[in-house]
Protein backbone atom coordinates (compact mmCIF):
# COMPACT_ATOMS: atom_id res chain seq x y z
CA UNK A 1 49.83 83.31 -53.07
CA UNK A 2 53.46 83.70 -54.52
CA UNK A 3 53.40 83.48 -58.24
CA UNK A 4 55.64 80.43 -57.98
CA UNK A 5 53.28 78.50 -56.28
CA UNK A 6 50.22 79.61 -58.31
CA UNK A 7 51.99 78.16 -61.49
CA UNK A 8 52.40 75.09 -60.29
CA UNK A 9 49.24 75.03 -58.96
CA UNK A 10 47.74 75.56 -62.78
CA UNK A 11 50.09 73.39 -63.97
CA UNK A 12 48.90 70.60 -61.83
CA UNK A 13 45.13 71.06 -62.35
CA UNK A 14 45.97 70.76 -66.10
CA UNK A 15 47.57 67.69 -66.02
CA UNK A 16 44.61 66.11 -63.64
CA UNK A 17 42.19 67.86 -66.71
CA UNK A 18 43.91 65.95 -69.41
CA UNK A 19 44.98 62.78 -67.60
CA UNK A 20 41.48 62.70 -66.76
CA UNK A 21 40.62 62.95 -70.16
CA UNK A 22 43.29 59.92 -71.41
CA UNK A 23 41.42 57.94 -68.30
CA UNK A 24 38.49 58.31 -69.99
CA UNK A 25 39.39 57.51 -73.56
CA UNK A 26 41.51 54.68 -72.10
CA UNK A 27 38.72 53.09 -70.59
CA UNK A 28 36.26 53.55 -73.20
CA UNK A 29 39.31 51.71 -75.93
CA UNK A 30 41.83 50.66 -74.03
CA UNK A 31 41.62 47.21 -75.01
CA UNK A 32 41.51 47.87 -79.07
CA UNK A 33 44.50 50.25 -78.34
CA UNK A 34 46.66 47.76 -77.08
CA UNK A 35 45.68 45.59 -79.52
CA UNK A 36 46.52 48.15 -82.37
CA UNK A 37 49.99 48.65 -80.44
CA UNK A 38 50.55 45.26 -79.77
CA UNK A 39 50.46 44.27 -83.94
CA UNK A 40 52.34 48.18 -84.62
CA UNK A 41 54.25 47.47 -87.89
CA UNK A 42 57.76 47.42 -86.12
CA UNK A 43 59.30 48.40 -89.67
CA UNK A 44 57.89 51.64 -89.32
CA UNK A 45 57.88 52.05 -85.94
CA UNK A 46 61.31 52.54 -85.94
CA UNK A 47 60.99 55.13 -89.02
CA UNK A 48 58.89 57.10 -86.46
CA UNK A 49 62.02 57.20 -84.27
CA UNK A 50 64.24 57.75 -86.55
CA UNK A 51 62.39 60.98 -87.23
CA UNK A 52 62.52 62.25 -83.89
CA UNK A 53 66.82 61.52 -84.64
CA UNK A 54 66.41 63.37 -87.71
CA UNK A 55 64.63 66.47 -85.47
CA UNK A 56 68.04 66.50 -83.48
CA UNK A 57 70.37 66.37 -86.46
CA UNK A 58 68.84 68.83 -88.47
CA UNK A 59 68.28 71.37 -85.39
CA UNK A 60 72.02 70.82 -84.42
CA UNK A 61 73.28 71.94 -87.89
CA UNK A 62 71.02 74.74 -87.50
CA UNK A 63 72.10 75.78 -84.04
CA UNK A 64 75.92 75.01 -85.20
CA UNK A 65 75.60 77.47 -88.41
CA UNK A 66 74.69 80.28 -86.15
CA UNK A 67 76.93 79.66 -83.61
CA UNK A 68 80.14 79.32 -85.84
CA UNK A 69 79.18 82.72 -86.72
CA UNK A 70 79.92 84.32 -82.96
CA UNK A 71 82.42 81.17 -82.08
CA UNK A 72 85.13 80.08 -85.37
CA UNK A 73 86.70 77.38 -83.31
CA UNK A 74 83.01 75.66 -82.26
CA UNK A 75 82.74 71.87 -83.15
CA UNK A 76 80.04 70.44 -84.42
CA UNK A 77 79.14 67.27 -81.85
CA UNK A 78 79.97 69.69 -79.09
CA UNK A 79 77.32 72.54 -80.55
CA UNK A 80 75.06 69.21 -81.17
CA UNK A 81 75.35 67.71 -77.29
CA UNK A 82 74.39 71.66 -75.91
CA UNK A 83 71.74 71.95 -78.05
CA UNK A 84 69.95 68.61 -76.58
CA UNK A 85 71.12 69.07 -73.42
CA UNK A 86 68.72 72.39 -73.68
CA UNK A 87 66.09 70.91 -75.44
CA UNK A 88 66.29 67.95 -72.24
CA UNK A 89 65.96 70.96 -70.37
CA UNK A 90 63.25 72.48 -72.01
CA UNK A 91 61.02 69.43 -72.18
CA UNK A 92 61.37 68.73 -68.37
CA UNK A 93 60.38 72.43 -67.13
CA UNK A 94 57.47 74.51 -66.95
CA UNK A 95 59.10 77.26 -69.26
CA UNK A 96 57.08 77.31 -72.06
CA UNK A 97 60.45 75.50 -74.17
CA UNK A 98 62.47 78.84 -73.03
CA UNK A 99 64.52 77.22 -69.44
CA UNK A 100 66.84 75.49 -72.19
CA UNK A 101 68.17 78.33 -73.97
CA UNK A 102 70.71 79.34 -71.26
CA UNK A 103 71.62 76.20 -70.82
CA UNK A 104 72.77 76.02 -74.02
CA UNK A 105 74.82 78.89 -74.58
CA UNK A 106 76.13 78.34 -71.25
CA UNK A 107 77.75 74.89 -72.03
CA UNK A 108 79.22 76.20 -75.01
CA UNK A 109 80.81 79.63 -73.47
CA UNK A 110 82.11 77.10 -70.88
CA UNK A 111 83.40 74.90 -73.61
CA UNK A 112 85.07 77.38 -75.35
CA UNK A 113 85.49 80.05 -73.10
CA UNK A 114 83.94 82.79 -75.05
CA UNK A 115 81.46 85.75 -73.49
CA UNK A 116 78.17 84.18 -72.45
CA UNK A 117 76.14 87.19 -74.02
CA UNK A 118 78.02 86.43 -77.88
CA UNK A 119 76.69 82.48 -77.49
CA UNK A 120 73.03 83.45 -75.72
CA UNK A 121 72.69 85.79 -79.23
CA UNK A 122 72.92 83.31 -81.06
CA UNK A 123 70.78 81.21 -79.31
CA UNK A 124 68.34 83.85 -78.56
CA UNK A 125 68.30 83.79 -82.99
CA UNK A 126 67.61 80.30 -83.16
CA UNK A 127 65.00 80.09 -81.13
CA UNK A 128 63.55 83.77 -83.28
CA UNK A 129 64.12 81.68 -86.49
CA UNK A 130 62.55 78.50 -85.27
CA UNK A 131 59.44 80.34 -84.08
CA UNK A 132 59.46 82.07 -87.89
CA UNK A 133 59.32 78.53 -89.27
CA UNK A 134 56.80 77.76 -86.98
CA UNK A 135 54.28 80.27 -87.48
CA UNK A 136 55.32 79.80 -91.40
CA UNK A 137 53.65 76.12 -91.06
CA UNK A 138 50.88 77.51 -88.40
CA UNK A 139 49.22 79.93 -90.78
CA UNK A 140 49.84 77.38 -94.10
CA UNK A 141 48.66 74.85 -92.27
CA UNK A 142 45.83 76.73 -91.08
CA UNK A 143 44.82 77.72 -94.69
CA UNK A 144 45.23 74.42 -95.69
CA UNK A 145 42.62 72.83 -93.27
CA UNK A 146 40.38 75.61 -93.44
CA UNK A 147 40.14 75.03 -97.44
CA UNK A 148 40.04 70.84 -96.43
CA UNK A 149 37.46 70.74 -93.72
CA UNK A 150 34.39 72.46 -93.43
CA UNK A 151 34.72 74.93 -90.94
CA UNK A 152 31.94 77.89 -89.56
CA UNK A 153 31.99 81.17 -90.87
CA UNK A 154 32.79 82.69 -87.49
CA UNK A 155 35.57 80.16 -87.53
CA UNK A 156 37.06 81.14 -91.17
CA UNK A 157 36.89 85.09 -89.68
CA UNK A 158 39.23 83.93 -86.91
CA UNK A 159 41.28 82.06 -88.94
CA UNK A 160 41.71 84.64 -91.18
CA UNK A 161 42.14 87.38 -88.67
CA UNK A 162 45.16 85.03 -86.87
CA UNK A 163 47.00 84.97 -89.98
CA UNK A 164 46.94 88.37 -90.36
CA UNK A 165 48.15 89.34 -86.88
CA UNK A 166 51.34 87.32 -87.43
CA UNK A 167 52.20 88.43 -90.51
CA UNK A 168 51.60 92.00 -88.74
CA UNK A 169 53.70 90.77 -85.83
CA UNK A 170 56.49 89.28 -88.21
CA UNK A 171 56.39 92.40 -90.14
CA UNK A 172 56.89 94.74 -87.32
CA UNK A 173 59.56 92.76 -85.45
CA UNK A 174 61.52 92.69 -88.61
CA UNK A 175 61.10 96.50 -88.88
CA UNK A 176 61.89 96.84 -84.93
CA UNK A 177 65.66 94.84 -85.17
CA UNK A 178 66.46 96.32 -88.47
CA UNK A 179 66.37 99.94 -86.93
CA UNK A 180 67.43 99.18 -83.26
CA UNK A 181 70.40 101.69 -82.41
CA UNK A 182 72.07 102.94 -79.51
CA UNK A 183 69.18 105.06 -78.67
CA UNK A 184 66.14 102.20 -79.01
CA UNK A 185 68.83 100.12 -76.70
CA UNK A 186 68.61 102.43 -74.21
CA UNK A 187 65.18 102.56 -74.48
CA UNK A 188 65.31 99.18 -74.43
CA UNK A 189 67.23 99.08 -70.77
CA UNK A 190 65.14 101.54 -69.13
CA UNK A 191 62.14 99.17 -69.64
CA UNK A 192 63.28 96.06 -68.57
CA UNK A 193 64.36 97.94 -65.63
CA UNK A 194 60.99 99.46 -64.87
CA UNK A 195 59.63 96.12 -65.17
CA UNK A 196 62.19 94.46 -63.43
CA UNK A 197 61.80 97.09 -60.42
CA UNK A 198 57.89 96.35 -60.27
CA UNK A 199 58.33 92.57 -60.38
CA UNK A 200 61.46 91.93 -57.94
CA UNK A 201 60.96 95.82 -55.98
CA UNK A 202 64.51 95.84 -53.90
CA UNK A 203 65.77 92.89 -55.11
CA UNK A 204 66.63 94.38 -58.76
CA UNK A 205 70.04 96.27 -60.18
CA UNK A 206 70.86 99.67 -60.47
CA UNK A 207 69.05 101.24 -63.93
CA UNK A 208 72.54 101.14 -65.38
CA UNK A 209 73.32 97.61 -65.18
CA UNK A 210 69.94 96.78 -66.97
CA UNK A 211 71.11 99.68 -69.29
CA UNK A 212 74.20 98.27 -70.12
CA UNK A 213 73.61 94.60 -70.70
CA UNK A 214 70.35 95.88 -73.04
CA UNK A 215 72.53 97.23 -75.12
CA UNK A 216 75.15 94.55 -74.97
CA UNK A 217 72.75 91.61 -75.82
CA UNK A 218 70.81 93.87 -78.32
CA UNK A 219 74.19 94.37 -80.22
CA UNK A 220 75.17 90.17 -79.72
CA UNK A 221 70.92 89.08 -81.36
CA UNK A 222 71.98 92.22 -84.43
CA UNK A 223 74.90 91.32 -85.55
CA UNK A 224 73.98 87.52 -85.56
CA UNK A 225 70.34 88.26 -86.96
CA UNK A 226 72.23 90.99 -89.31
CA UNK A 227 73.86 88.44 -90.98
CA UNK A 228 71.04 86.29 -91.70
CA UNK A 229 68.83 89.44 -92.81
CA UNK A 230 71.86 90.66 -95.04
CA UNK A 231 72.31 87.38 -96.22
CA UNK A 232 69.20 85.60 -98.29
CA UNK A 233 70.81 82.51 -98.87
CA UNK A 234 72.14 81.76 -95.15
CA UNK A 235 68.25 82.88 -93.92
CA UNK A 236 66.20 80.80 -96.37
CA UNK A 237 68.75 78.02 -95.21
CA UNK A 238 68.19 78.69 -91.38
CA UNK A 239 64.69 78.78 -92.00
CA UNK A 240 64.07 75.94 -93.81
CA UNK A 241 66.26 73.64 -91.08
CA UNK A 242 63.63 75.19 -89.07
CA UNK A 243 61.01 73.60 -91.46
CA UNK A 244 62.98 70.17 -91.34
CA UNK A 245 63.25 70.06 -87.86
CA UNK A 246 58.95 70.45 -87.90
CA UNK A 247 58.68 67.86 -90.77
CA UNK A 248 60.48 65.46 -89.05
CA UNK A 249 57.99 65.80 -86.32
CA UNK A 250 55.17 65.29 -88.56
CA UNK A 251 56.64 62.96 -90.45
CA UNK A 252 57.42 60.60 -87.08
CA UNK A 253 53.03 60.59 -86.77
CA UNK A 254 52.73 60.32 -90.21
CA UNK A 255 55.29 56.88 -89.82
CA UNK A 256 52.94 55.61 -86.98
CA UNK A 257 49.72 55.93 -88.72
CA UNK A 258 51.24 53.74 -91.52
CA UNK A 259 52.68 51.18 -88.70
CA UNK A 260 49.02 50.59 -87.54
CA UNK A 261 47.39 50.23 -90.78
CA UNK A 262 46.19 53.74 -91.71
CA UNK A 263 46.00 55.42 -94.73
CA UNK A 264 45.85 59.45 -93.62
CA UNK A 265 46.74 62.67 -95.37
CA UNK A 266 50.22 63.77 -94.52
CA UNK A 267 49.19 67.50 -94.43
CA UNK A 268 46.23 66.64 -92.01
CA UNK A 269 48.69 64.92 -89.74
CA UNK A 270 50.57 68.16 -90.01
CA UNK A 271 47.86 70.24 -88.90
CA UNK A 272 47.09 67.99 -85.75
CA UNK A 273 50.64 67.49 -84.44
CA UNK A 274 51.52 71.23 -85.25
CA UNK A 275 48.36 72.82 -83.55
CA UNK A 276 49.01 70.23 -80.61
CA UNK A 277 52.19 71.55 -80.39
CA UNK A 278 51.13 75.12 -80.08
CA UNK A 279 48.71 74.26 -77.79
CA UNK A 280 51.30 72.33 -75.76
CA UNK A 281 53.84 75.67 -75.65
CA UNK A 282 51.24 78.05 -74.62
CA UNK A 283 50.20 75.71 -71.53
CA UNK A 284 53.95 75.44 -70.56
CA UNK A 285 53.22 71.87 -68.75
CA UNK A 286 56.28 70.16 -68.91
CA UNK A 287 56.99 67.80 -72.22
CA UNK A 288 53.40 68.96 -73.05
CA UNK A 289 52.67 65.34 -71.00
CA UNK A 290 48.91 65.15 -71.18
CA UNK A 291 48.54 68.22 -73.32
CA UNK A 292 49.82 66.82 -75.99
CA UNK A 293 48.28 62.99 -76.37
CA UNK A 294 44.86 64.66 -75.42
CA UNK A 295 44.86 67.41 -77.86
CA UNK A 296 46.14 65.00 -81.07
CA UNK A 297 43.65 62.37 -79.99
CA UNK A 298 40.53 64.49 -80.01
CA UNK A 299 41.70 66.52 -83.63
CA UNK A 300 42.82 62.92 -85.26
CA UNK A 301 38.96 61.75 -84.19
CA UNK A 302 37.61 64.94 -85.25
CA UNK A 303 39.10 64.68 -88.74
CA UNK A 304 37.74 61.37 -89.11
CA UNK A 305 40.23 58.44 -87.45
CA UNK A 306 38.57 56.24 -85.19
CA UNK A 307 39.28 56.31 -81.73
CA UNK A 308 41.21 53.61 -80.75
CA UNK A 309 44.23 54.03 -83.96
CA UNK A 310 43.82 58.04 -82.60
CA UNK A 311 44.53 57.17 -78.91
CA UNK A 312 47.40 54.79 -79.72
CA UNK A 313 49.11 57.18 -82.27
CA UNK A 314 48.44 60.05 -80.11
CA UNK A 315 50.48 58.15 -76.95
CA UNK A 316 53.66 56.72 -79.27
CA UNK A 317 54.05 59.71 -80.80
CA UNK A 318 54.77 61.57 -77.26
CA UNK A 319 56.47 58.43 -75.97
CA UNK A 320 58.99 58.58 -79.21
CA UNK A 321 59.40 62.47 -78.10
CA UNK A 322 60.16 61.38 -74.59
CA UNK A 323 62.40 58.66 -75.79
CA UNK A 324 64.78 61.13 -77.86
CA UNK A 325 63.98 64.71 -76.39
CA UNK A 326 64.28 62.93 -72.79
CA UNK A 327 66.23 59.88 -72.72
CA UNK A 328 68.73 60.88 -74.92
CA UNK A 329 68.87 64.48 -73.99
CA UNK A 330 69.81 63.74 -70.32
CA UNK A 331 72.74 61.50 -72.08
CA UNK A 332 73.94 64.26 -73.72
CA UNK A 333 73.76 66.37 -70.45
CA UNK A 334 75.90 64.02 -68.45
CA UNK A 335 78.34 63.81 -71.32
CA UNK A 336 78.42 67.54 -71.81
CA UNK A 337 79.51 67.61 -68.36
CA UNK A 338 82.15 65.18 -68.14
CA UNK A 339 83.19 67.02 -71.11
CA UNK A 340 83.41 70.88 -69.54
CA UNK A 341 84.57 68.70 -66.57
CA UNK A 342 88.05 67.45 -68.06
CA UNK A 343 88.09 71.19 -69.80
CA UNK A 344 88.24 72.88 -66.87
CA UNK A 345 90.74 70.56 -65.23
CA UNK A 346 92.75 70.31 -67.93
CA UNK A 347 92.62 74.37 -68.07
CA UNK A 348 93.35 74.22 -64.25
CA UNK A 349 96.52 72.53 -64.92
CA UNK A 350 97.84 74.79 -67.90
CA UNK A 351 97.17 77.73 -65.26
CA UNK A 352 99.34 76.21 -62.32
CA UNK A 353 101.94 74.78 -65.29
């Protein structure tokens, strides 16, 4: 079976598992969850949504600081439309949130017709910084509930041992980009080409090719992540928009649970949407639909919630991710378009002028 196939294969028994799973729930509560979402406090309802805004805005700025630093002349709501025009992309593929990231750095090299390789750097850092934040809240978070909630001893050991392998991990990447020359590139090159010749066979490039644009995208992510690592101030400010965009996802449950009527630890909110999350990336079932509502719904009843207020917070909060993350994202796609659209014709005409 072609690895294609077998993907979406897994992909589809997953979403049967989980839908199967809501189905269940659903039919056990269904009526008190409608009635919770029915009488949803519509004040802070719209808070919740607002969050999800807030994700964009503060991952836009993000994106935009790291890209002014390979592109002067890039403009903020253009930077801001590319990035959710990738995220759109992201959410609606089986990528793992990865299919986006080209996307991206495409539009803007487009835009402002710049190599592809100096924007996909900078991407290719936003994405490295944004999984630092994330793994930042992972093992706090994880601290923080194993210190909350009583957990097994065989449970604490793994805890402790996860935290542990990411700092190792964190550590050791840091280590491997600091000292990356012209050498290590090569190095570099020669792998992906092994791999690439075992995974495509005839299909693949010449060793050189891979050679070449290892070393050219290695120097692009340095010099982008150089500056950061040089620079303490513009990487605790990176990182911490990294944070922001993660609180604001928290924060958009956290809004919901007070819309119904619940009274629930931020922090433990934290813990449930941000392990949910993981979960969600790892599976790489598009939007995490399924994934997501049936992982939050089972941790918000295991931490004490009952199951209906679980179910129905579980379901906005992925609708409200939809909403944004889909809804608007594909907005911003068509506009990014009609955007590079009157670029290029407008470029076409300077040319024959």
């Amino acid at each position: 079976m072609e690895k294609g196939k077998r993907k979406k294969l897994i992909i589809i028994a997953a979403l049967v598992v989980f839908f199967v799973v809501m189905v269940i729930l659903l039919a056990s509560v269904g009526a008190d969850v409608v009635e919770i979402i029915v009488h949803i406090d519509p004040f802070y309802f719209i808070l919740s949504i607002v969050c999800f805004l807030g994700l964009q805005l503060a991952w836009g700025i993000k994106f935009h600081m790291l890209v002014k630093r390979r592109v002067r002349k890039a403009y903020f709501p253009c930077v801001l439309l590319a990035n959710m025009s990738g995220n759109f992309v992201n959410v609606t593929t089986p990528s793992g949130r990865m299919a986006g990231e080209p996307v991206r750095a495409k539009m803007i090299s487009s835009c402002y017709k710049v190599r592809f390789s100096r924007v996909f750097a900078a991407t290719m850092v936003d994405k490295a910084s944004l999984t630092i934040a994330m793994l930042i809240l992972v093992i706090s978070l994880t601290i923080y509930a194993s210190q909350k909630y009583e957990m097994p001893r065989m449970l604490q050991y793994l805890t402790g041992a996860f935290v542990l392998f990411w700092v190792l991990v964190g550590i050791t990447s840091y280590l491997i980009f600091q000292n990356l020359g012209e050498r290590q590139s090569k190095k570099v090159g020669s792998f992906v080409h092994r791999v690439s010749r075992l995974l495509l066979g005839s299909r693949s490039r010449d060793r050189a090719y891979f050679m070449e644009k290892a070393k050219s995208g290695i120097a692009e992510f340095r010099s982008t992540f150089g500056f950061l690592a040089k620079n303490p101030l513009a990487m605790a400010l990176d990182i911490s928009l990294g944070l922001l965009t993660y609180g604001f996802r928290f924060a958009s449950a956290y809004m919901l649970f007070i819309a119904t009527g619940h009274s629930v630890d931020f922090f433990s909110v934290a813990v449930v949407v941000m392990i949910a999350f993981a979960i969600g990336l790892m599976t790489q079932v598009p939007g995490m639909i399924g994934v997501a509502e049936s992982t939050m719904a089972l941790m918000y009843r295991a931490i004490g919630i009952n199951t209906a207020s679980a179910v129905a917070v579980a379901i906005l909060t992925q609708m409200n991710s939809y909403l944004v993350e889909i809804g608007l994202g594909y907005a911003a796609m068509l506009l990014m378009n009609f955007i590079l659209a009157r670029i290029k014709t407008r470029r076409s005409r300077a040319s024959a002028g």
